[in-house]
C-alpha atoms as a PDB file:
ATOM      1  CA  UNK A   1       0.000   0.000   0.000  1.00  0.00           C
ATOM      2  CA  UNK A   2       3.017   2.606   0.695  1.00  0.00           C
ATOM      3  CA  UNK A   3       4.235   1.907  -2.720  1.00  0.00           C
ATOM      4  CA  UNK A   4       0.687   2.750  -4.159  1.00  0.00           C
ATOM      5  CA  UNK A   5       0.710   5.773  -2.340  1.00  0.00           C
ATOM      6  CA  UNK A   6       4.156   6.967  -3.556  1.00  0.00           C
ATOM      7  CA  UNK A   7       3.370   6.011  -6.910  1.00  0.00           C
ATOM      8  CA  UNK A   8       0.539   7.746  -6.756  1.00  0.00           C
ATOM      9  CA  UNK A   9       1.980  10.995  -5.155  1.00  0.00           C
ATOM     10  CA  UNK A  10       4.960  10.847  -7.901  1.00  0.00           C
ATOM     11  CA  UNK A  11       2.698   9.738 -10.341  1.00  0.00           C
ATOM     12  CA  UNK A  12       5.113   7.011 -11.515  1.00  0.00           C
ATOM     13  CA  UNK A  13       4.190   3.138 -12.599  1.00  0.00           C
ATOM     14  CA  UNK A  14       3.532   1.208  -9.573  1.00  0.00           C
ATOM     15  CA  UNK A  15       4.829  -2.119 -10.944  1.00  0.00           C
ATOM     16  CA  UNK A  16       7.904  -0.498 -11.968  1.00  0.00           C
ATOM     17  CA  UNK A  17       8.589   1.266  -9.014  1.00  0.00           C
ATOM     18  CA  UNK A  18       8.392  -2.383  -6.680  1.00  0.00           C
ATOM     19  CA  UNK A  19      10.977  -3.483  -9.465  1.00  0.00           C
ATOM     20  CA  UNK A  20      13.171  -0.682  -8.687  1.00  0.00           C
ATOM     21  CA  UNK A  21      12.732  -0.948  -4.705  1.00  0.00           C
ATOM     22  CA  UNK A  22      13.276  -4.615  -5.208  1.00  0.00           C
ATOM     23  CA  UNK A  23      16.860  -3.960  -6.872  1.00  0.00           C
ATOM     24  CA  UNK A  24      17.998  -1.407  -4.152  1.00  0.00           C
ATOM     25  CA  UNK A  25      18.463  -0.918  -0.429  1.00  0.00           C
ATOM     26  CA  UNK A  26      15.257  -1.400   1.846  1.00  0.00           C
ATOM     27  CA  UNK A  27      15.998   1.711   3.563  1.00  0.00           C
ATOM     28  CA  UNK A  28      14.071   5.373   3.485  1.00  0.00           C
ATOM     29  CA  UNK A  29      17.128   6.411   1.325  1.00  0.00           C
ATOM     30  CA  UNK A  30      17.258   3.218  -1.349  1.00  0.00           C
ATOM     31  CA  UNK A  31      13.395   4.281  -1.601  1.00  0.00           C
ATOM     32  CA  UNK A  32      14.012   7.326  -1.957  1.00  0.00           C
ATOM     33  CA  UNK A  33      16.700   6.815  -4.657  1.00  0.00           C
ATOM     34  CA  UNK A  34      14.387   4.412  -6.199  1.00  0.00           C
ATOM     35  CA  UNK A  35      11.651   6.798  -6.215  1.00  0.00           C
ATOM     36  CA  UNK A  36      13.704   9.408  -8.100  1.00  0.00           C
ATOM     37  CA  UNK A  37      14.890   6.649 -10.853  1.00  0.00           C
ATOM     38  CA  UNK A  38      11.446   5.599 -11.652  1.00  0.00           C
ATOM     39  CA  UNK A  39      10.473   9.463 -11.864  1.00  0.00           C
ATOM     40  CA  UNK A  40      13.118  10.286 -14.460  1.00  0.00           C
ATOM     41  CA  UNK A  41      12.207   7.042 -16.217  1.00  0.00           C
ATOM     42  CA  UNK A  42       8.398   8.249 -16.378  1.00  0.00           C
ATOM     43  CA  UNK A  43       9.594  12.275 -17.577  1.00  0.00           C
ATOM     44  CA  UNK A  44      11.804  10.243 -20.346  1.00  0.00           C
ATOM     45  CA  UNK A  45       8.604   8.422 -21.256  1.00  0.00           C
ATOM     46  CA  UNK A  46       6.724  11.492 -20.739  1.00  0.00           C
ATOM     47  CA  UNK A  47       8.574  13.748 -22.874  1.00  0.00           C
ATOM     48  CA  UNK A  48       9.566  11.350 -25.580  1.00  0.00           C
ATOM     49  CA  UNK A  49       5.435  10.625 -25.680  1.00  0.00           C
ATOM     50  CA  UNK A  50       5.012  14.214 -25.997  1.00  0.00           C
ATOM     51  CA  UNK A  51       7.569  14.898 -28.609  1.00  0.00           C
ATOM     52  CA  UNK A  52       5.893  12.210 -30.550  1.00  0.00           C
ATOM     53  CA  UNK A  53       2.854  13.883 -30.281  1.00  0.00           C
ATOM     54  CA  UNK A  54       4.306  16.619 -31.419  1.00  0.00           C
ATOM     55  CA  UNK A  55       5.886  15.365 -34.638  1.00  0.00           C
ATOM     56  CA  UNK A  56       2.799  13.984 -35.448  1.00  0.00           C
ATOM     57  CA  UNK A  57       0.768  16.961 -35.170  1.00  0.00           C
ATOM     58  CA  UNK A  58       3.545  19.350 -37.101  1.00  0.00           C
ATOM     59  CA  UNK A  59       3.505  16.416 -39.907  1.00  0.00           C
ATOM     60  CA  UNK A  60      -0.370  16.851 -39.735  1.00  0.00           C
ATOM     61  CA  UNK A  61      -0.390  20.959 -40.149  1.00  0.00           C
ATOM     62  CA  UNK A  62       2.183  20.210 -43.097  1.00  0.00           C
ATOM     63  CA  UNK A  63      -0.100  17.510 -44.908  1.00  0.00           C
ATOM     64  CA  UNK A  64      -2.821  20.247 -44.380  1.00  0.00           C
ATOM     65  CA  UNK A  65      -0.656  22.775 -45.954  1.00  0.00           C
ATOM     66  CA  UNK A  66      -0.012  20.603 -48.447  1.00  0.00           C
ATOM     67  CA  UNK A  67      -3.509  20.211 -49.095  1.00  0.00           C
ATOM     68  CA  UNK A  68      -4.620  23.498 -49.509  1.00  0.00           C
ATOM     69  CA  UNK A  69      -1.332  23.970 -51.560  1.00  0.00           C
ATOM     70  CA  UNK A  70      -2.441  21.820 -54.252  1.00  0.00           C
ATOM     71  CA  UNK A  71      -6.319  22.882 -54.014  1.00  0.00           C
ATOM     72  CA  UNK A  72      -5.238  26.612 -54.906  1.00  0.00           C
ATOM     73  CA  UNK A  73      -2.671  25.430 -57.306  1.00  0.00           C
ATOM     74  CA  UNK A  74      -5.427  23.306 -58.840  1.00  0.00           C
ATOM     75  CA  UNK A  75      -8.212  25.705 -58.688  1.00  0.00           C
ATOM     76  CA  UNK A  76      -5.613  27.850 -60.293  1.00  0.00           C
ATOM     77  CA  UNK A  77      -4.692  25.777 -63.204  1.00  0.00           C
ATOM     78  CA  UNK A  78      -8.881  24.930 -63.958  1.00  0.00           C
ATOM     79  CA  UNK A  79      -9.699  28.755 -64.158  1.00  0.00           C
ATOM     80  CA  UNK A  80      -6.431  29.530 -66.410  1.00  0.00           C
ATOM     81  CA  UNK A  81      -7.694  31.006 -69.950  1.00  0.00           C
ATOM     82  CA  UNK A  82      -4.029  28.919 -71.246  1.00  0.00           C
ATOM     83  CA  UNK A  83      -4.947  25.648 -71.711  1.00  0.00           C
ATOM     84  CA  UNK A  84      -2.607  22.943 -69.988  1.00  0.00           C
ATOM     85  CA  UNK A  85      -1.968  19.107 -71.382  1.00  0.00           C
ATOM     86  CA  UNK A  86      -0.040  16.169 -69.328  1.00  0.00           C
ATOM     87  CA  UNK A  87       0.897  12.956 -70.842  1.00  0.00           C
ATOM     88  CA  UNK A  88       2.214  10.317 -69.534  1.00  0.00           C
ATOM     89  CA  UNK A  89       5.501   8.019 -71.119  1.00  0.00           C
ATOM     90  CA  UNK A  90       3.147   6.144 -73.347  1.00  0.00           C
ATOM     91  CA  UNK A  91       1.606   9.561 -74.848  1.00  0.00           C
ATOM     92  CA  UNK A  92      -1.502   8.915 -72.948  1.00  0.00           C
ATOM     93  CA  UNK A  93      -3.538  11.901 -71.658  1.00  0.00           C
ATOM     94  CA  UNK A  94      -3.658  12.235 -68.188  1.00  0.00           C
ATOM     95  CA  UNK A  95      -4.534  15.739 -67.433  1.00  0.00           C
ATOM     96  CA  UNK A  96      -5.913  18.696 -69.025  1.00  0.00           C
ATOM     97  CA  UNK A  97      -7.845  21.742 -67.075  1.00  0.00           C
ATOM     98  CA  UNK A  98     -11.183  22.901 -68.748  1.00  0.00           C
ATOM     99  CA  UNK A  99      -9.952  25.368 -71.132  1.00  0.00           C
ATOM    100  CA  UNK A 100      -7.841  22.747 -72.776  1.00  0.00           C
ATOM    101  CA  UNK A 101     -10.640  20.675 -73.256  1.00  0.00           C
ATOM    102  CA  UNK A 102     -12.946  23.426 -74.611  1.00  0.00           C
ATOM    103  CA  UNK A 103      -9.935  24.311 -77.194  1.00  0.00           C
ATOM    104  CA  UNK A 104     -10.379  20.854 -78.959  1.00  0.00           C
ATOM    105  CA  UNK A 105     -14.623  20.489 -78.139  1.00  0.00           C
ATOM    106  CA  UNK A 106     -14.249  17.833 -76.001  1.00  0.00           C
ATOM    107  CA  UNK A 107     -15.021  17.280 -72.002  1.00  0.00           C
ATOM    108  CA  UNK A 108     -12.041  16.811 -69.674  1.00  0.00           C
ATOM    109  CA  UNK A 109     -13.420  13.470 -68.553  1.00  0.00           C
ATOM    110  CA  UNK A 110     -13.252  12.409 -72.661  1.00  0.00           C
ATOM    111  CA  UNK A 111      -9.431  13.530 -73.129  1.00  0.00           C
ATOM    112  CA  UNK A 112      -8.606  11.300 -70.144  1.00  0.00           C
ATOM    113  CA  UNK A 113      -6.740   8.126 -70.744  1.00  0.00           C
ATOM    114  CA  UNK A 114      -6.371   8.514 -74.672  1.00  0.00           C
ATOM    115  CA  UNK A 115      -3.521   9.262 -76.564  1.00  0.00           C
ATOM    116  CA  UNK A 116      -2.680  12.378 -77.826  1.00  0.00           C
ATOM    117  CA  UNK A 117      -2.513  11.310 -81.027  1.00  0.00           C
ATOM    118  CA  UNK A 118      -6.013  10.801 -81.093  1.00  0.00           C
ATOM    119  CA  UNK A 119      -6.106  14.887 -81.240  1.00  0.00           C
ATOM    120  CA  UNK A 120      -5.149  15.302 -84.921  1.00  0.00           C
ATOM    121  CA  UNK A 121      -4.934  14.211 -88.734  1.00  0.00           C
ATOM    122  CA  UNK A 122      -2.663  11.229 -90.471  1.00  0.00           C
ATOM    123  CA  UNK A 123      -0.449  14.039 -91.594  1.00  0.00           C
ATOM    124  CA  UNK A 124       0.793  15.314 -88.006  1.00  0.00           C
ATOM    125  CA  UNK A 125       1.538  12.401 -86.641  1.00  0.00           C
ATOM    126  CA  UNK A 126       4.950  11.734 -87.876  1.00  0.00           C
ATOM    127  CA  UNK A 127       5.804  15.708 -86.958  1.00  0.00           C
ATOM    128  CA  UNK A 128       4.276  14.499 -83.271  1.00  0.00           C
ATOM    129  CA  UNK A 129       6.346  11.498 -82.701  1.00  0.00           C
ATOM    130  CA  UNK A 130       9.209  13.606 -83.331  1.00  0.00           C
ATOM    131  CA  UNK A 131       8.506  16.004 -81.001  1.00  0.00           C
ATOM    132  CA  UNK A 132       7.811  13.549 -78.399  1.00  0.00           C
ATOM    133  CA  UNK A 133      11.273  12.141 -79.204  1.00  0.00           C
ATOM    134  CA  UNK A 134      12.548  15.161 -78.327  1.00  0.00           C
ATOM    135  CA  UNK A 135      10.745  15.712 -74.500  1.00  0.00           C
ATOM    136  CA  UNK A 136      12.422  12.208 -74.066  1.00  0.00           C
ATOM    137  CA  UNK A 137      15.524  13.492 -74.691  1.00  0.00           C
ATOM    138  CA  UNK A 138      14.468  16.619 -72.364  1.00  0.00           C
ATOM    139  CA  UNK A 139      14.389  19.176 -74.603  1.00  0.00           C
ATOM    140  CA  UNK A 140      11.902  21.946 -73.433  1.00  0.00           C
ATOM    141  CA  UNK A 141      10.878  24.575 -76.839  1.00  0.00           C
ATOM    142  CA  UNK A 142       7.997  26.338 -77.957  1.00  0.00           C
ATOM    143  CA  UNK A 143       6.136  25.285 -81.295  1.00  0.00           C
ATOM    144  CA  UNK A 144       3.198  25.531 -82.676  1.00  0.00           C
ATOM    145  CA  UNK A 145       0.825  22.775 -83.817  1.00  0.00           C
ATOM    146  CA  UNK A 146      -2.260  21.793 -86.179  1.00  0.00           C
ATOM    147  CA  UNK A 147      -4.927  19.823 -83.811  1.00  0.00           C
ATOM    148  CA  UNK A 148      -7.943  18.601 -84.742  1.00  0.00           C
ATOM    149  CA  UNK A 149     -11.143  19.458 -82.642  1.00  0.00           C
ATOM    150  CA  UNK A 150     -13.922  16.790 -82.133  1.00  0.00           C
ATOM    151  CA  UNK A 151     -16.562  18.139 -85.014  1.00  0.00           C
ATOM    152  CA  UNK A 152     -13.069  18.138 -87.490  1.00  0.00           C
ATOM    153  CA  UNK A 153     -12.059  21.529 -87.948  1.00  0.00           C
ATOM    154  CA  UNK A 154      -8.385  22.364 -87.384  1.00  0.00           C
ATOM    155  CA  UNK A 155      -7.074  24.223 -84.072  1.00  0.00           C
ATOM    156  CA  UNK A 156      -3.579  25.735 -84.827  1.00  0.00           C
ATOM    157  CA  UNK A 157      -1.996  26.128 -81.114  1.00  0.00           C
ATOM    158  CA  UNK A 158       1.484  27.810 -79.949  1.00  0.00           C
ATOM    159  CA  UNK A 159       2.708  25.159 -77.373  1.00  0.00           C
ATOM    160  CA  UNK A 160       5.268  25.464 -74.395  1.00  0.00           C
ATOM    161  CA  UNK A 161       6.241  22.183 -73.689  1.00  0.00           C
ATOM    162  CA  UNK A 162       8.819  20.148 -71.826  1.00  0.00           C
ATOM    163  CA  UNK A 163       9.221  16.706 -70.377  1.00  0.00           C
ATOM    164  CA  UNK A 164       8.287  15.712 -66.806  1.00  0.00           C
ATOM    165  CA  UNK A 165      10.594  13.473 -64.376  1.00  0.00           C
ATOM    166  CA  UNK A 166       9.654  11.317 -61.088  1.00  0.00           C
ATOM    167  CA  UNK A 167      11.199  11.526 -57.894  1.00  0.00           C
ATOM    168  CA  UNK A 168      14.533   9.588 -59.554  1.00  0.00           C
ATOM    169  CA  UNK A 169      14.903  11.465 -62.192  1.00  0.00           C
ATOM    170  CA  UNK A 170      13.397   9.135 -64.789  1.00  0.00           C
ATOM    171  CA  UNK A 171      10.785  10.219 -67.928  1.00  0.00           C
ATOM    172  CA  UNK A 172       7.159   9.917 -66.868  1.00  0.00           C
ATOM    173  CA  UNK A 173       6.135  12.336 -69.791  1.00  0.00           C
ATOM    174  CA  UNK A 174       5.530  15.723 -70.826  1.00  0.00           C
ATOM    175  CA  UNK A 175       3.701  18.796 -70.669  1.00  0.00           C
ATOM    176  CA  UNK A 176       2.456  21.400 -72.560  1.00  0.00           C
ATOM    177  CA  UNK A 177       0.863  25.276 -71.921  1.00  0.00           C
ATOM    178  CA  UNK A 178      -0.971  26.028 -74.920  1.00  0.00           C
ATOM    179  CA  UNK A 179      -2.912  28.751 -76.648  1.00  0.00           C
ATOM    180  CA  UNK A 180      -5.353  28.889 -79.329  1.00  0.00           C
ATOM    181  CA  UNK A 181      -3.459  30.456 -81.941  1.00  0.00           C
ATOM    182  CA  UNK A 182      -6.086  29.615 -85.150  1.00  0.00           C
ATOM    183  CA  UNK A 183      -7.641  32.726 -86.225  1.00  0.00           C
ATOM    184  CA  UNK A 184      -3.649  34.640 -86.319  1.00  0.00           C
ATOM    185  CA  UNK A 185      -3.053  31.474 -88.130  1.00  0.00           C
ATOM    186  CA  UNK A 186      -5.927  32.227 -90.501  1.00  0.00           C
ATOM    187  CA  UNK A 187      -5.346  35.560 -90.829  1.00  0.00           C
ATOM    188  CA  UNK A 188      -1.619  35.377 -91.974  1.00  0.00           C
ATOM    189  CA  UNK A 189      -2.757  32.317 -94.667  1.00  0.00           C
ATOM    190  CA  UNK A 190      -5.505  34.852 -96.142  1.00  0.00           C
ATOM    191  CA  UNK A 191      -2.864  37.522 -96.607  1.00  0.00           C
ATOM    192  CA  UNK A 192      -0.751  35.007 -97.887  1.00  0.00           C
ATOM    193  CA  UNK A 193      -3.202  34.211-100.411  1.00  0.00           C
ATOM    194  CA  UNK A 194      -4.283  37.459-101.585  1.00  0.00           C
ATOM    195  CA  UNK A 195      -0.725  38.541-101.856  1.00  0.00           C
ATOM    196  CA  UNK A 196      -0.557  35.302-104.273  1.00  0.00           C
ATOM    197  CA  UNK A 197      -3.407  36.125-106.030  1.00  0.00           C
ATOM    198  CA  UNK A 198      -1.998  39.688-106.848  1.00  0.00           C
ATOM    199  CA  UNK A 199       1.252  38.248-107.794  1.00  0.00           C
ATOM    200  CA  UNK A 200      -0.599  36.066-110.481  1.00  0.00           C
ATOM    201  CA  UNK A 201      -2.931  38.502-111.590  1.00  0.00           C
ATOM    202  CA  UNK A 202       0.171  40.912-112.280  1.00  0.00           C
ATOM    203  CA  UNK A 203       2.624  38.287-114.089  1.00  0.00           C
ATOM    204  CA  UNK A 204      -0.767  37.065-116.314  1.00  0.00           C
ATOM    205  CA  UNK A 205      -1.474  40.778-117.420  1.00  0.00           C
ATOM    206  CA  UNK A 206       1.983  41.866-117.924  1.00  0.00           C
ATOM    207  CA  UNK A 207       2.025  44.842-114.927  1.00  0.00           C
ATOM    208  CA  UNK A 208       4.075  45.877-112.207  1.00  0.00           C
ATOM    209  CA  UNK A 209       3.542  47.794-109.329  1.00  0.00           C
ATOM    210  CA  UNK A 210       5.193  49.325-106.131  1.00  0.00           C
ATOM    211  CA  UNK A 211       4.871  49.940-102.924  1.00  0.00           C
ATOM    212  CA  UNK A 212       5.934  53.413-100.945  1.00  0.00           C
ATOM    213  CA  UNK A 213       6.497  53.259 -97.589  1.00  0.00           C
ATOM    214  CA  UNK A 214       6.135  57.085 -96.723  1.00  0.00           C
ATOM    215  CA  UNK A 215       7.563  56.914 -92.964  1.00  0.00           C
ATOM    216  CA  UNK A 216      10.944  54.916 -94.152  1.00  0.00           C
ATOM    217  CA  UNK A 217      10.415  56.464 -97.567  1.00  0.00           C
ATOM    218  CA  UNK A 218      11.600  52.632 -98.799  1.00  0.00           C
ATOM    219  CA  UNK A 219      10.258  51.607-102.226  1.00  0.00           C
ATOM    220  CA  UNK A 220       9.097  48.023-102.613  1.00  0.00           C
ATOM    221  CA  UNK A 221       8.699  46.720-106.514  1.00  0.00           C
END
C-alpha cells in the first residue's frame, strides 16, 4: 500500500517502481533513490510521448498545408484562360484543365486516358512522334501545332512544352501550356493568299507595281 501511495503521489508506474525498490536498499534512502529513478524514467517516457505527439501533429499541419497547396494550385490551373496538357511516357492523356478541353470540343473526362494522337490528322503524326522524341531526350521549346477538334475543324496552337521526371529522375512524360493560336493562323494564310493572287494577276497581265512606304520612304517593286 506505501508503494501505491508513492506512486501515486509521484505519479510514476507502480509495478515499476516495486521493481526498482526490489533492486535497491530497503531503507528510506534506497526508496528514496528508487523513487527518483522511476520518476526520471516516467519524464523520459513522458517527454519522448510528448515529442511524438508533437511530430505527429507538425507532420499533420504540413499535410494540411499541403492540401490546400495543391487545391489553390489546382483551382488555379482549372480557371487559367491557357490551356494545360499532361501525358504520360506512353503519350496517354492524363490531365488537361477545362480550357484545354474546350480548345479541342471535347469534355475533360473524354481527353482522359487517350492518346494524344487521337487529337489530330494522319499528316501530323509523324511531326508528333518527333517532337515527343525530343521531351524524351528533355528538350523543353515552344512550337506551334495543327490539332484537330472533335466536329473536325483544325485548331492551330502555340505550345510550351517540356518533359516531366519522377522523384529519380526518370521520364514519366511531358507537358504542354498552350494557346489557341487559329484565327492569327488564318489571318496570316488569307494575306498570304491574296498577296498570291496579286502576284498572279500581275505576271498574267503583264504589270508591275510598287509599294511606298512614306515613314521609311523605302520603295518596294
Amino acid at each position: 500500500q506505501i508503494l501505491a501511495n508513492i506512486a501515486e503521489h509521484y505519479r510514476v508506474d507502480q509495478d515499476l517502481l516495486r521493481d526498482a525498490v526490489m533492486a535497491t536498499d530497503v531503507s528510506n534512502e534506497g526508496i528514496v533513490e528508487a523513487i527518483k529513478k522511476q520518476s526520471q524514467v516516467f519524464a523520459s517516457q513522458l517527454a519522448e510521448l510528448y515529442r511524438g505527439r508533437v511530430q505527429q501533429q507538425s507532420l499533420n499541419n504540413a499535410n494540411q498545408r499541403l492540401s490546400r497547396s495543391e487545391a489553390r494550385i489546382r483551382e488555379f490551373l482549372q480557371s487559367a484562360e491557357e490551356g494545360l496538357w499532361m501525358i504520360d511516357a506512353h503519350g496517354k492523356t492524363t490531365y488537361v484543365n477545362s480550357s484545354m478541353a474546350e480548345m479541342l470540343g471535347y469534355t475533360e473526362r473524354e481527353m482522359k486516358g487517350r492518346g494524344f494522337y487521337d487529337f489530330m490528322g494522319d499528316a501530323q503524326k509523324q511531326e508528333a512522334r518527333r517532337l515527343f522524341s525530343r521531351r524524351e531526350q528533355g528538350i523543353y521549346e515552344s512550337h506551334d501545332f495543327e490539332f484537330e477538334r472533335k466536329d473536325g475543324s483544325v485548331l492551330w496552337a502555340s505550345l510550351n512544352s517540356g518533359p516531366l521526371y519522377d522523384e529519380t529522375g526518370g521520364f514519366v512524360g511531358a507537358m504542354a501550356f498552350v494557346n489557341d493560336i487559329t484565327e492569327r493562323v488564318r489571318t496570316e494564310q488569307e494575306k498570304n493568299d491574296a498577296k498570291k493572287r496579286l502576284e498572279l494577276a500581275l505576271e498574267v497581265g503583264n504589270e508591275g507595281f510598287w509599294d511606298w512606304d512614306l515613314e521609311t520612304g523605302v520603295v518596294f517593286h
